[in-house]
Protein backbone atom coordinates (compact mmCIF):
# COMPACT_ATOMS: atom_id res chain seq x y z
CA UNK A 1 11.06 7.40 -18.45
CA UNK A 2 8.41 5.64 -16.83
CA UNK A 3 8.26 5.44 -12.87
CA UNK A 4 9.40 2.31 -11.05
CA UNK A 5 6.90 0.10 -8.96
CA UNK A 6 9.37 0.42 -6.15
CA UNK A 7 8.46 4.46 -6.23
CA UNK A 8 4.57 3.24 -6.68
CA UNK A 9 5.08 0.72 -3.48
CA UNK A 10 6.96 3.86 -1.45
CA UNK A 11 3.95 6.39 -1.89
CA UNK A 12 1.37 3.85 -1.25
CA UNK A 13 2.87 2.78 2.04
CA UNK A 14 3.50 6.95 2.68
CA UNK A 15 -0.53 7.01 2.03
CA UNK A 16 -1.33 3.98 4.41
CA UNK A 17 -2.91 5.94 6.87
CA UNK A 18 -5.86 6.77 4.79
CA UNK A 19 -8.38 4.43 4.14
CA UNK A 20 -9.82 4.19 0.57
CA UNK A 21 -6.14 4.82 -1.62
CA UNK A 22 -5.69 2.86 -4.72
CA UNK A 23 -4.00 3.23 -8.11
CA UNK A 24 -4.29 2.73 -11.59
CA UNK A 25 -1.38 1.84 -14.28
CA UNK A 26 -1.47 3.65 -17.03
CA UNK A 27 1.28 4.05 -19.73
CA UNK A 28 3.90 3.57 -17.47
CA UNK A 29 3.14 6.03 -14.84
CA UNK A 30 0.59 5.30 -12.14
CA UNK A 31 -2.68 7.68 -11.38
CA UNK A 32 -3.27 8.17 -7.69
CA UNK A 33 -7.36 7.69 -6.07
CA UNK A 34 -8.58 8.35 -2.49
CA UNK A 35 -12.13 7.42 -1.91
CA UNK A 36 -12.99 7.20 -5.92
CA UNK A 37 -11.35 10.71 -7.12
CA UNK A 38 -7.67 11.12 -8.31
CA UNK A 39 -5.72 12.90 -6.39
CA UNK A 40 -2.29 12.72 -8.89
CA UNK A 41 -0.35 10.40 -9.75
CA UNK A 42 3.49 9.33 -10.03
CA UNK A 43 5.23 10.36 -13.19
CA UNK A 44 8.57 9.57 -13.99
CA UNK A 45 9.32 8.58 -9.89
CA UNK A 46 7.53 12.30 -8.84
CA UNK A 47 4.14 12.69 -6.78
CA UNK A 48 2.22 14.34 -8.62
CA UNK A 49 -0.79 16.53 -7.35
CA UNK A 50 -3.45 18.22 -9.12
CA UNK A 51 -2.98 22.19 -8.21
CA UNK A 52 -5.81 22.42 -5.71
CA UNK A 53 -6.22 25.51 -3.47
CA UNK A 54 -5.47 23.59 -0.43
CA UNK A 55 -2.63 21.56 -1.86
CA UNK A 56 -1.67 25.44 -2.98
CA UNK A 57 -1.88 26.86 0.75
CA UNK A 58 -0.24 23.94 1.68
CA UNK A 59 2.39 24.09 -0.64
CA UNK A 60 3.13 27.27 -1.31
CA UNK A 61 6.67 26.74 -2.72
CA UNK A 62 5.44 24.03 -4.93
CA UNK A 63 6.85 23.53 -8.15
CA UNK A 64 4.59 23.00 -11.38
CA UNK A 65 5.12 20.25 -13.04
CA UNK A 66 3.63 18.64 -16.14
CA UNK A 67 3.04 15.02 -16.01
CA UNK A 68 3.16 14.14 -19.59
CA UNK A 69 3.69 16.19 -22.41
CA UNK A 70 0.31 17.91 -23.65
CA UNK A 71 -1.26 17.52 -19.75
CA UNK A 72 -2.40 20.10 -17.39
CA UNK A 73 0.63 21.16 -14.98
CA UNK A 74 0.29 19.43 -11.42
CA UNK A 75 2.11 20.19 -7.76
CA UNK A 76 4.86 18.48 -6.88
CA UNK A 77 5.45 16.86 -3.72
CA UNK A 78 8.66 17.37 -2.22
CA UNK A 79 7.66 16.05 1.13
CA UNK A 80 6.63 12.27 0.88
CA UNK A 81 9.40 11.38 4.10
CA UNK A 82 6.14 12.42 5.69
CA UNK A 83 3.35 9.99 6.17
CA UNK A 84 1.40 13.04 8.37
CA UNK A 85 1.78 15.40 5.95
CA UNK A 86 0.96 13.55 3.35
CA UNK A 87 -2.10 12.22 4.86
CA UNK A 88 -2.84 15.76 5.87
CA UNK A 89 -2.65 16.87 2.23
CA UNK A 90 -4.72 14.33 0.31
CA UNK A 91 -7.94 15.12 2.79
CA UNK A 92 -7.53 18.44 2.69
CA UNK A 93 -7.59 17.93 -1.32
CA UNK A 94 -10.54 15.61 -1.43
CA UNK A 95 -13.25 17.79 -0.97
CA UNK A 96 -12.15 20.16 -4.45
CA UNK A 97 -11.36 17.15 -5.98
CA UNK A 98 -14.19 16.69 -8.91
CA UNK A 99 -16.50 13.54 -8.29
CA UNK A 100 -15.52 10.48 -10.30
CA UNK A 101 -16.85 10.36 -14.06
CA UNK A 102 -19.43 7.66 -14.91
């Protein structure tokens, strides 16, 4: 099933506090950026995170989840009601987050 732009237009405005988010469609699903590096992505109508030791500590009840069949398993956000934590979550992220490929 892929995710709806409704769900894509809900996280974005969740992420509006941060400066720098955009997205990317791909296949149906949508892959998540702040400042240049992906952060996740929504997958069938889940946020997706990439398993992180911050999103980790922050998370610590997080279930893994795999995007796609065949992908790496990712975090799943539970808590997108909150903009703070949210916000909170993706800049604690960026720093592990590998730099974008050329």
């Amino acid at each position: 099933m892929a995710s709806t732009k409704e769900y894509l237009d809900f996280i974005l405005e969740q992420l509006s506090e941060l400066d720098e988010v955009s997205y990317r469609a791909m296949m149906g699903e949508f892959i998540i950026y702040y400042r240049g590096k992906v952060v996740g992505g929504i997958y069938d109508d889940r946020f997706l995170v990439k398993p992180t030791k911050s999103a980790r500590a922050m998370m610590p009840n997080a279930a893994e989840e795999l995007p796609y069949e065949g992908a790496k398993k990712m975090l799943l956000v539970d808590n997108v009601e909150s903009r703070q934590f949210l916000r909170d979550l993706i800049q604690a992220m960026y720093a592990e987050l590998p730099a974008p490929k050329k």
